[in-house]
PDB file of N, CA and C in Angstrom:
ATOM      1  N   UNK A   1       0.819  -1.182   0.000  1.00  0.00           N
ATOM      2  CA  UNK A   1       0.000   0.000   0.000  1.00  0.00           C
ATOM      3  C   UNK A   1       0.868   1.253   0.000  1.00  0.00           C
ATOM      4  N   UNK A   2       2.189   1.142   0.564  1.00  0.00           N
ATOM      5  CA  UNK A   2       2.791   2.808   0.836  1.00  0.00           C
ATOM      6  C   UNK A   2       3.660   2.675  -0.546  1.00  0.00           C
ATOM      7  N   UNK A   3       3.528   1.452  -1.292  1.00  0.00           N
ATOM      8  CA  UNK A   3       4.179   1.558  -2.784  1.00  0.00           C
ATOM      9  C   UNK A   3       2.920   2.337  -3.547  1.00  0.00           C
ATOM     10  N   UNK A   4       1.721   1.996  -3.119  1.00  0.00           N
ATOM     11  CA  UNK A   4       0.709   2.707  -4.387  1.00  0.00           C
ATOM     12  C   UNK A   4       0.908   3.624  -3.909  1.00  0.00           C
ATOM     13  N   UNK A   5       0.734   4.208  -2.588  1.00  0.00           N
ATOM     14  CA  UNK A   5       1.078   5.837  -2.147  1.00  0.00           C
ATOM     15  C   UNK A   5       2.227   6.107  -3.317  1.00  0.00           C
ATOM     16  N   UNK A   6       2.870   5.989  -2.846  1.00  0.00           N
ATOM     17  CA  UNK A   6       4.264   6.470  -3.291  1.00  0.00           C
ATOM     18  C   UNK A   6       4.553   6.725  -4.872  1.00  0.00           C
ATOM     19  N   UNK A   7       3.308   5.956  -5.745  1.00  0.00           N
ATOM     20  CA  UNK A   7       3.526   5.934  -7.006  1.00  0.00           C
ATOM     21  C   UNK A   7       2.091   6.745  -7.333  1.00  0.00           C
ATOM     22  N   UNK A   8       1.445   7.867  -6.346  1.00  0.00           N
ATOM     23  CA  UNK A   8       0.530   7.959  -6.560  1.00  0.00           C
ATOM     24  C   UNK A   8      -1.002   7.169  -6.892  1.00  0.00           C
ATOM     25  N   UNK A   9      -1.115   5.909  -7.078  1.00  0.00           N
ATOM     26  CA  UNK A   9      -1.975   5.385  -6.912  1.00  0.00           C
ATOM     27  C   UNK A   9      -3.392   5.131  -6.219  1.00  0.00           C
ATOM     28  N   UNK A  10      -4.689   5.208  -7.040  1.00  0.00           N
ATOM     29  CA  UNK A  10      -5.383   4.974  -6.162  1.00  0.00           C
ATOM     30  C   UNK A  10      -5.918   4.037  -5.220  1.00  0.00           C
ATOM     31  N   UNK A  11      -6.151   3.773  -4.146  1.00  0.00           N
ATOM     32  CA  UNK A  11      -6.074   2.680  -3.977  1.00  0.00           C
ATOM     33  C   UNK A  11      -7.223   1.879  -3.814  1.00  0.00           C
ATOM     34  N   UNK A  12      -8.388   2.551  -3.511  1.00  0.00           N
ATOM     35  CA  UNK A  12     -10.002   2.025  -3.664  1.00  0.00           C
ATOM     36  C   UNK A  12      -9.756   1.460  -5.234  1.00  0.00           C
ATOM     37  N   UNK A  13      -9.075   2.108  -6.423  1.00  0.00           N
ATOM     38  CA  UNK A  13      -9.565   1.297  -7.476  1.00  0.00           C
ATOM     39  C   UNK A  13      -8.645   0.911  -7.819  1.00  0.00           C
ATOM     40  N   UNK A  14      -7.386   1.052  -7.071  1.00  0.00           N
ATOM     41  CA  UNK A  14      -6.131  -0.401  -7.886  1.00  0.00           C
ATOM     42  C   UNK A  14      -6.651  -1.813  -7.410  1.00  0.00           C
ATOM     43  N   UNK A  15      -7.716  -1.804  -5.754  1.00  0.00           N
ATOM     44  CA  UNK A  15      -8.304  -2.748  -5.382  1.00  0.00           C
ATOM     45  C   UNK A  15      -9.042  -3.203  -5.964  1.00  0.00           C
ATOM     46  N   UNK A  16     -10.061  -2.315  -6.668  1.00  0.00           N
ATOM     47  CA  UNK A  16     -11.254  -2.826  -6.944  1.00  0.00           C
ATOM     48  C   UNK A  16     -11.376  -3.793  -8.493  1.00  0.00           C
ATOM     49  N   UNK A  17      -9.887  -3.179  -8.966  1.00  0.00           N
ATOM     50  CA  UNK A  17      -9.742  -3.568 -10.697  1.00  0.00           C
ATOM     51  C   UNK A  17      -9.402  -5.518 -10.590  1.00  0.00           C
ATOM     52  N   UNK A  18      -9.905  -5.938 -11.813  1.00  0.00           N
ATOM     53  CA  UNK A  18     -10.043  -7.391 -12.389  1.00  0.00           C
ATOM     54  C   UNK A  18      -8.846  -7.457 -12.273  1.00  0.00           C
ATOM     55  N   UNK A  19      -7.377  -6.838 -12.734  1.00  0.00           N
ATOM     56  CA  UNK A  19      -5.856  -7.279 -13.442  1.00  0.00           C
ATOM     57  C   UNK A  19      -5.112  -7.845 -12.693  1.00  0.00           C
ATOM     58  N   UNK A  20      -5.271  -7.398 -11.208  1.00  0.00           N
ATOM     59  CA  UNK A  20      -4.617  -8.289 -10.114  1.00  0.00           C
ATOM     60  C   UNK A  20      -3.739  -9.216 -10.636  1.00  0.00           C
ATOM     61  N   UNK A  21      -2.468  -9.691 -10.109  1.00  0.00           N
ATOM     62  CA  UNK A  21      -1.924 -10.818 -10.220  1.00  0.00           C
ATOM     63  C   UNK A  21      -0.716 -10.906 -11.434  1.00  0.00           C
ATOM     64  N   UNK A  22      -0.129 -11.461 -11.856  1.00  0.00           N
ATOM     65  CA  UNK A  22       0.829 -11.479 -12.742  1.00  0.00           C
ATOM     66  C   UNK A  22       0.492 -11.351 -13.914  1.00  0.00           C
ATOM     67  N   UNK A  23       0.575 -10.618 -14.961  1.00  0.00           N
ATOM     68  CA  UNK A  23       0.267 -10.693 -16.236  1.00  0.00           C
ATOM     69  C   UNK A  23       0.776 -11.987 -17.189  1.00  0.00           C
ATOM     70  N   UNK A  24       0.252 -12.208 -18.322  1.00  0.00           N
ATOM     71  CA  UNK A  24       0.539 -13.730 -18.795  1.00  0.00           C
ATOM     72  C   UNK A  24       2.027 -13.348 -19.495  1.00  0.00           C
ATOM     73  N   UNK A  25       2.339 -12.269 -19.796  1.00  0.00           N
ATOM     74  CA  UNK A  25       3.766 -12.373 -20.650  1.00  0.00           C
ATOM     75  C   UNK A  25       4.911 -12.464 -19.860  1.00  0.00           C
ATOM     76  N   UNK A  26       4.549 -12.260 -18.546  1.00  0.00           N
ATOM     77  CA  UNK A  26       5.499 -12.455 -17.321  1.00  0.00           C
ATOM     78  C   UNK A  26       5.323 -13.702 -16.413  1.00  0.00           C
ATOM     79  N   UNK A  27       4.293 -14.222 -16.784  1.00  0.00           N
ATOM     80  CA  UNK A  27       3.948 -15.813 -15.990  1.00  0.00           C
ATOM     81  C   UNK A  27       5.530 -16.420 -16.410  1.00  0.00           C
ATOM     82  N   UNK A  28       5.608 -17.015 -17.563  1.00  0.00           N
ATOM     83  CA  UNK A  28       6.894 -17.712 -17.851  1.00  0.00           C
ATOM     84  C   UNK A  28       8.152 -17.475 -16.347  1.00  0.00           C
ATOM     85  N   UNK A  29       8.205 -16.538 -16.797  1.00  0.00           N
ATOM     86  CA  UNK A  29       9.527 -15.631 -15.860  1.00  0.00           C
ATOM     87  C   UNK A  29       9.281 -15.846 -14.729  1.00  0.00           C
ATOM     88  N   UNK A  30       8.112 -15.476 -13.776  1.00  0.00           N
ATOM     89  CA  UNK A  30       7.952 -15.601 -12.024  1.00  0.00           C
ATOM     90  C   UNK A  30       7.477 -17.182 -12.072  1.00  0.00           C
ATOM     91  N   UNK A  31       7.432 -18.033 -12.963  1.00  0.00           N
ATOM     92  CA  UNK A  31       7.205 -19.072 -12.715  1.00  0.00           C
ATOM     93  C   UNK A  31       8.362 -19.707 -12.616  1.00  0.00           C
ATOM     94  N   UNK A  32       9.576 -19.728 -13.479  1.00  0.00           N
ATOM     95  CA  UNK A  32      11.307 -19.877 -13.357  1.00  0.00           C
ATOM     96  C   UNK A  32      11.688 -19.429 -11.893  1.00  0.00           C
ATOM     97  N   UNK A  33      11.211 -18.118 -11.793  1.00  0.00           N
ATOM     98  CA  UNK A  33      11.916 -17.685 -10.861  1.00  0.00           C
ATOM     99  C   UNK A  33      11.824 -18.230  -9.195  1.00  0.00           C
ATOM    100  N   UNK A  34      10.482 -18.827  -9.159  1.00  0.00           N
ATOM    101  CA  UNK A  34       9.715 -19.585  -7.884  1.00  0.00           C
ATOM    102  C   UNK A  34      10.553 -21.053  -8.177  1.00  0.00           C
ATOM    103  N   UNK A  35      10.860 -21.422  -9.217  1.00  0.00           N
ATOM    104  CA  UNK A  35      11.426 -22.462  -9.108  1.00  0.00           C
ATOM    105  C   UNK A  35      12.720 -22.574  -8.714  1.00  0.00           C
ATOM    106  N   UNK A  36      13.458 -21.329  -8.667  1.00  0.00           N
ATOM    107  CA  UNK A  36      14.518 -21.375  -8.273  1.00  0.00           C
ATOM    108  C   UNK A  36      14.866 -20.437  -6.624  1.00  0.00           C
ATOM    109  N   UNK A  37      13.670 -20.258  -6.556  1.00  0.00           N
ATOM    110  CA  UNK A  37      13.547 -19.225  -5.159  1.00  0.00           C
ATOM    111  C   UNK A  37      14.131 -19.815  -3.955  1.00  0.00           C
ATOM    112  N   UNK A  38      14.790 -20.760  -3.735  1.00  0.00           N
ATOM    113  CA  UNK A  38      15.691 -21.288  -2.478  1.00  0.00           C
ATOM    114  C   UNK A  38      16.997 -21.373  -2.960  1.00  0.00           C
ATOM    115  N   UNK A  39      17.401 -21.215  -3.994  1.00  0.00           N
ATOM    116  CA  UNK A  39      18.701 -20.773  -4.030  1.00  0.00           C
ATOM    117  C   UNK A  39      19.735 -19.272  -4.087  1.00  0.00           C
ATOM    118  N   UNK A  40      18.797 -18.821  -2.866  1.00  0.00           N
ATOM    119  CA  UNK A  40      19.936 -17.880  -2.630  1.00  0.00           C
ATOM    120  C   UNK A  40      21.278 -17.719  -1.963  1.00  0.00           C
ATOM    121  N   UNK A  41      22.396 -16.765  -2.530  1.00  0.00           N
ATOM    122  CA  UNK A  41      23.316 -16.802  -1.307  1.00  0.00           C
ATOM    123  C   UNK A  41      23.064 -15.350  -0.607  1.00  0.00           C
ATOM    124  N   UNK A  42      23.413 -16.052   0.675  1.00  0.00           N
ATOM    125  CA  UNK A  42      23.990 -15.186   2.036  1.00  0.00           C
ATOM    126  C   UNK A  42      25.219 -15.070   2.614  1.00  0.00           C
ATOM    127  N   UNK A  43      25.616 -13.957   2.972  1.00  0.00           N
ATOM    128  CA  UNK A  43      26.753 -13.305   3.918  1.00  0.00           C
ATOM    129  C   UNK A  43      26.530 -12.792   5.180  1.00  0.00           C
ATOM    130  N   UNK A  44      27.369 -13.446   6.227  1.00  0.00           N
ATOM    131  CA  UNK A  44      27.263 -12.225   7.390  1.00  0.00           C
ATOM    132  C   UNK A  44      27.914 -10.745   6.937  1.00  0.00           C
ATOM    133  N   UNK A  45      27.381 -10.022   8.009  1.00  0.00           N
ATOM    134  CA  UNK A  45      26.912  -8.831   7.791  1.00  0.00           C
ATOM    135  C   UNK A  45      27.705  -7.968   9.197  1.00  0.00           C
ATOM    136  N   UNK A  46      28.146  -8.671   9.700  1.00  0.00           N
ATOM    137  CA  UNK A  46      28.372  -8.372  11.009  1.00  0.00           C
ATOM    138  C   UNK A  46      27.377  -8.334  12.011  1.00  0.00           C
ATOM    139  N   UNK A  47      27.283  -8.355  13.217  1.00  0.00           N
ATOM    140  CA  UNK A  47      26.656  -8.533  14.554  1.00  0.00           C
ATOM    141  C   UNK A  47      25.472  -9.016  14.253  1.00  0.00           C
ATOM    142  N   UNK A  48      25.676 -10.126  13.406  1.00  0.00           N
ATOM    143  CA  UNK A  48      24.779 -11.216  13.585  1.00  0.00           C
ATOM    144  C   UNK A  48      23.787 -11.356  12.645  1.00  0.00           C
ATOM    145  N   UNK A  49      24.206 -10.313  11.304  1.00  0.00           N
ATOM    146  CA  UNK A  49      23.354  -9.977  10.700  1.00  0.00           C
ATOM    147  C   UNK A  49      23.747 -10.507   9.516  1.00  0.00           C
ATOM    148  N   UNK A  50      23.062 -10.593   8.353  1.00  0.00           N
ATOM    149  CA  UNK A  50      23.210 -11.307   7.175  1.00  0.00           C
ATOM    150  C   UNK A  50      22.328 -10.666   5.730  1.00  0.00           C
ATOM    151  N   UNK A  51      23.005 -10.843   5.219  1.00  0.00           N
ATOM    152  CA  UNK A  51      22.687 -10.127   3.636  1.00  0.00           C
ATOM    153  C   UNK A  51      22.616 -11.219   2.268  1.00  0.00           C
ATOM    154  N   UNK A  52      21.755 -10.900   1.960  1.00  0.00           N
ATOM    155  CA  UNK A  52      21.630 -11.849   0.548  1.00  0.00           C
ATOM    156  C   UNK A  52      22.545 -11.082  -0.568  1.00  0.00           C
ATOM    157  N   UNK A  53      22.758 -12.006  -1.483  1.00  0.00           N
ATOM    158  CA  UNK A  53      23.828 -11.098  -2.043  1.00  0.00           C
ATOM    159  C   UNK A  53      23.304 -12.077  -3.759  1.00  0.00           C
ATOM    160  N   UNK A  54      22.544 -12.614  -3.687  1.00  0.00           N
ATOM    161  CA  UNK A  54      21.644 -12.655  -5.194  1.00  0.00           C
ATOM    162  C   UNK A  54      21.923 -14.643  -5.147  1.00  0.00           C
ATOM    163  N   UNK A  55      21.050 -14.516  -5.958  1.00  0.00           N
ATOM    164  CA  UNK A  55      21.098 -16.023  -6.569  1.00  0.00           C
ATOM    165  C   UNK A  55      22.432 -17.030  -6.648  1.00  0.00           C
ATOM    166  N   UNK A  56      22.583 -17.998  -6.574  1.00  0.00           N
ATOM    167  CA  UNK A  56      23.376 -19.215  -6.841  1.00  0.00           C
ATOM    168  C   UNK A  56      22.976 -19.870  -8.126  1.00  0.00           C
ATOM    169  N   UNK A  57      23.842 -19.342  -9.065  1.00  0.00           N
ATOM    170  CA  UNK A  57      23.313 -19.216 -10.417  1.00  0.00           C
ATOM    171  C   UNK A  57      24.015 -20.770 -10.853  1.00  0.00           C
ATOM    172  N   UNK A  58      24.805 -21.258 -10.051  1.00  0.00           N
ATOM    173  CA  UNK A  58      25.099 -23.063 -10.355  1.00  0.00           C
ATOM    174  C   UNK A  58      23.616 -23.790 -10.133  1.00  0.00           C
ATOM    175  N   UNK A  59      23.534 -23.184  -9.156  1.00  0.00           N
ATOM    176  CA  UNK A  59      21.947 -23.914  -8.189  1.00  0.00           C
ATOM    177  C   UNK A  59      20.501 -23.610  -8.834  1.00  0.00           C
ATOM    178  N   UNK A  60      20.322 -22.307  -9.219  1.00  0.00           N
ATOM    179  CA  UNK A  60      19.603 -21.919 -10.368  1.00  0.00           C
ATOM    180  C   UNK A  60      19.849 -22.580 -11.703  1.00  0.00           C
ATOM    181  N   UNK A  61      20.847 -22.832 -11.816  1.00  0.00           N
ATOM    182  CA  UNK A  61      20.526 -23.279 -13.591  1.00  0.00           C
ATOM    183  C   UNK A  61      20.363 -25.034 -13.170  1.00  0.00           C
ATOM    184  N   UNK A  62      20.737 -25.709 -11.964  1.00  0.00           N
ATOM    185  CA  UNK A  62      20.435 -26.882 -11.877  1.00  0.00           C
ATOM    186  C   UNK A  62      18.436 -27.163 -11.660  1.00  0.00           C
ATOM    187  N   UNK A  63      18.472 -26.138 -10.742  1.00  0.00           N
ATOM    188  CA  UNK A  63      16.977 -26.056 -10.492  1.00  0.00           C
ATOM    189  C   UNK A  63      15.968 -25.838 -11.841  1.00  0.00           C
ATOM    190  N   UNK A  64      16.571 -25.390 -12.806  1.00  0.00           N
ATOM    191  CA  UNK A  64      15.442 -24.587 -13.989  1.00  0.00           C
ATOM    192  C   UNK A  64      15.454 -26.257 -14.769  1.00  0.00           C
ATOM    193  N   UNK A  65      16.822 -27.013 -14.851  1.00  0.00           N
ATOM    194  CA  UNK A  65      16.315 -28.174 -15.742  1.00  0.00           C
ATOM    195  C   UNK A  65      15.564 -29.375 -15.008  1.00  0.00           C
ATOM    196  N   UNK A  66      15.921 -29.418 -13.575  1.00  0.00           N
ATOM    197  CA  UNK A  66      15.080 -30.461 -13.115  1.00  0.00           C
ATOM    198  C   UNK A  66      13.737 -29.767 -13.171  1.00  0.00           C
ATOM    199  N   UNK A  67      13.510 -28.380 -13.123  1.00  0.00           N
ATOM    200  CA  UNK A  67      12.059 -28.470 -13.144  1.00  0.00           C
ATOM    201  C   UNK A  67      11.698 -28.608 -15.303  1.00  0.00           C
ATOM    202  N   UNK A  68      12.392 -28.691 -15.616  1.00  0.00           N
ATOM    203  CA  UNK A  68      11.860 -29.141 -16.904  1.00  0.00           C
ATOM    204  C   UNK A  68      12.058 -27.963 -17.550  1.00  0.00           C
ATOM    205  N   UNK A  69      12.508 -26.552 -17.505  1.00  0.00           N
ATOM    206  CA  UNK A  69      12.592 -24.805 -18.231  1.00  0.00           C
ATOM    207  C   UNK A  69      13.619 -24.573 -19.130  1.00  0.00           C
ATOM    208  N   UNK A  70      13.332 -24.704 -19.420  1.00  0.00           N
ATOM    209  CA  UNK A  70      14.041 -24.456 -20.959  1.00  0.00           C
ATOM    210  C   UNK A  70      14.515 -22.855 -20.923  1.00  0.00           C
ATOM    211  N   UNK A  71      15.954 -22.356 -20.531  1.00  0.00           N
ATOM    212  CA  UNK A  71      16.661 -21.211 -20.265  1.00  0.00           C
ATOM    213  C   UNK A  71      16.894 -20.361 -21.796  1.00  0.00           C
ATOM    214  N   UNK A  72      15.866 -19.149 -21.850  1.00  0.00           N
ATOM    215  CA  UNK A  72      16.247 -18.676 -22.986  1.00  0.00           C
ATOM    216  C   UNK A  72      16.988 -17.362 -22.363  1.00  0.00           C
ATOM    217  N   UNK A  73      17.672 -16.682 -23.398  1.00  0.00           N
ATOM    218  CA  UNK A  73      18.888 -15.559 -23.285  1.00  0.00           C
ATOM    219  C   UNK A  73      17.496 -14.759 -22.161  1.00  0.00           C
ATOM    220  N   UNK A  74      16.243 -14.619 -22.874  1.00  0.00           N
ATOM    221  CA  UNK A  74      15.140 -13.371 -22.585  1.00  0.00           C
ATOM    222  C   UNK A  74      14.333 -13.717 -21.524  1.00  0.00           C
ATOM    223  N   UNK A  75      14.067 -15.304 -20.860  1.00  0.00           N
ATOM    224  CA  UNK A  75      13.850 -15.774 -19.716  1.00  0.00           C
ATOM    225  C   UNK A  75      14.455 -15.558 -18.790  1.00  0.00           C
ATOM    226  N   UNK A  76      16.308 -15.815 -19.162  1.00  0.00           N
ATOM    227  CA  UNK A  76      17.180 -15.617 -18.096  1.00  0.00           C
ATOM    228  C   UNK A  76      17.161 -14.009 -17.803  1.00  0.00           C
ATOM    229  N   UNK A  77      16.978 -12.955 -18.952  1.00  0.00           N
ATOM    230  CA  UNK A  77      17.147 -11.876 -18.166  1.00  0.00           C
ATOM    231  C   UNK A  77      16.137 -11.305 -17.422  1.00  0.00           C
ATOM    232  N   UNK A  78      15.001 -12.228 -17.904  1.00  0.00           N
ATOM    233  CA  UNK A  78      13.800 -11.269 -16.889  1.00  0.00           C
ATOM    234  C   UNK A  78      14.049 -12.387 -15.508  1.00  0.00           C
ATOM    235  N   UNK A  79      14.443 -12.888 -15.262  1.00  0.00           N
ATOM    236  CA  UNK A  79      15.089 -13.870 -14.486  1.00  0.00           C
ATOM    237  C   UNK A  79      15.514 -12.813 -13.432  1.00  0.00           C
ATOM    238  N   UNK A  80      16.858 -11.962 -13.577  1.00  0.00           N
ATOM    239  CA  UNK A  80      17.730 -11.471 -12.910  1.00  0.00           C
ATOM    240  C   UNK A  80      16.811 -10.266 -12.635  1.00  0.00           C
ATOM    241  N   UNK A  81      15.921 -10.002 -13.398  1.00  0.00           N
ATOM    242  CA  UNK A  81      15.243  -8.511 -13.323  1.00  0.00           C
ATOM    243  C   UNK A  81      14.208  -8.735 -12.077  1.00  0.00           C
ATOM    244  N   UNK A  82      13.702  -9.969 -11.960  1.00  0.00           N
ATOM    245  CA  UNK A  82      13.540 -10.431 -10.837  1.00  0.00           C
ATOM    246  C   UNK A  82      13.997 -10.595  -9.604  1.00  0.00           C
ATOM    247  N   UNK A  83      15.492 -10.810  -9.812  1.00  0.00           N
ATOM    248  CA  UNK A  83      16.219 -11.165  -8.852  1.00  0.00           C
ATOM    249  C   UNK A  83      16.571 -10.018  -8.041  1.00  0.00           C
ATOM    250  N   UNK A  84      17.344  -8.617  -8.985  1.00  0.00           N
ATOM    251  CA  UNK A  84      17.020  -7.523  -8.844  1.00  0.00           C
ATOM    252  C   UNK A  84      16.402  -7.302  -7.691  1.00  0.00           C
ATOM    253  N   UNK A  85      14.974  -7.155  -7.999  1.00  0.00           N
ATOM    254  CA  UNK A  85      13.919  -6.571  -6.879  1.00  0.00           C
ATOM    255  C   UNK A  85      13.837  -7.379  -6.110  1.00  0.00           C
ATOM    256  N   UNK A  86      13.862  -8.718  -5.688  1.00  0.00           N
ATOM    257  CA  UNK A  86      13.635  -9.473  -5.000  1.00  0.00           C
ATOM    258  C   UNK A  86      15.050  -9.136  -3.666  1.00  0.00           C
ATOM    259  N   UNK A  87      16.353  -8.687  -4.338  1.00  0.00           N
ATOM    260  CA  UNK A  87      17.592  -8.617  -3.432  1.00  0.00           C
ATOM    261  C   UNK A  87      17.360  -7.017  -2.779  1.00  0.00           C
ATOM    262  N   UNK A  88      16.530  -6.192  -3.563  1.00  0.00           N
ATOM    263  CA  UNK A  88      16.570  -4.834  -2.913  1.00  0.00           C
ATOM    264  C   UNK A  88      15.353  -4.931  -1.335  1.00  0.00           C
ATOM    265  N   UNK A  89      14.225  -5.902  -2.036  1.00  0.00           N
ATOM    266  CA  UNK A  89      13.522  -6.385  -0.569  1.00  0.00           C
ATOM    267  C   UNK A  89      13.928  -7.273   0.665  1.00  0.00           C
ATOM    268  N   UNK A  90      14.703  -7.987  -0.318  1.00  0.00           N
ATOM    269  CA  UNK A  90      15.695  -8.830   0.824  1.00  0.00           C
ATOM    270  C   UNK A  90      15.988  -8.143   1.939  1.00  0.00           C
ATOM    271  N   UNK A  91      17.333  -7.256   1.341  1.00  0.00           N
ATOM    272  CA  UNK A  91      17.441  -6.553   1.835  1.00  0.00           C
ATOM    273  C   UNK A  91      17.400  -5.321   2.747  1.00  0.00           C
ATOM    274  N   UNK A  92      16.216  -5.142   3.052  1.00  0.00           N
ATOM    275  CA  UNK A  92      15.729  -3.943   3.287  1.00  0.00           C
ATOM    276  C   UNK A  92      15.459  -2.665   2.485  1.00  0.00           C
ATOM    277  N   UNK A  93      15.959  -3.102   1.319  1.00  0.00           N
ATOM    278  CA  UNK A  93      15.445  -1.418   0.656  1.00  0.00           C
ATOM    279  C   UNK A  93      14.633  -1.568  -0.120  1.00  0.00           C
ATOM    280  N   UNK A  94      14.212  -0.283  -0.625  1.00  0.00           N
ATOM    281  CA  UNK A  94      12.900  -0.486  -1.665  1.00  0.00           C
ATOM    282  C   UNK A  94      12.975  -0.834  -3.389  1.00  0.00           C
ATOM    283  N   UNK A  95      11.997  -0.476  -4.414  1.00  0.00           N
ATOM    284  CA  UNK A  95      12.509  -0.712  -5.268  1.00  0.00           C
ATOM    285  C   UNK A  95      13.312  -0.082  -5.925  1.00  0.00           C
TER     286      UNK A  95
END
C-alpha cells in the first residue's frame, strides 16, 4: 500500500480492478523464478546480521532443468530482473 502511495496510486480502485496478479507475458519468468527461489546466497553482515547477495546461479541453472525450463537468453534476463527486486527487498530497501 505505501508503494501505491508512493507511485501515486489509487487505492479504492487499484483494489477494486479485475488485473490483479501477474500478467501472462510475465507468468513464464515468475514461474522460473519460484522455481529457483531457495537458491539464494547469504553473507554475514556483522553482529549477527546477514545479507543476501543474489542467486546461486550453479543452483539456479540446476533447479530450472530439473524443473523441466528451458533457459532462454530473454527468460534468463527477466530472471535477474527479478532477482534484482527481489535482493533490494531482501534486503531492506525499496525498489
Amino acid at each position: 500500500m505505501a508503494d501505491a502511495r508512493r507511485w501515486g496510486m489509487d487505492l479504492e480502485d487499484a483494489l477494486d480492478r479485475d488485473d490483479q496478479g501477474v500478467w501472462p507475458e510475465h507468468a513464464a519468468a515468475v514461474a522460473a523464478f519460484l522455481a529457483i527461489s531457495t537458491q539464494w546466497r547469504w553473507v554475514g553482515s556483522g553482529m549477527g546480521g546477514v545479507m543476501a547477495i543474489g542467486l546461486d546461479y550453479a543452483g539456479a541453472r540446476a533447479g530450472l532443468a530439473l524443473a523441466g525450463i528451458e533457459v532462454t537468453a530473454d527468460l534468463w534476463h527477466a530472471i535477474t530482473l527479478i532477482e534484482a527486486g527481489a535482493l533490494a527487498a531482501l534486503n531492506g530497501g525499496g525498489p
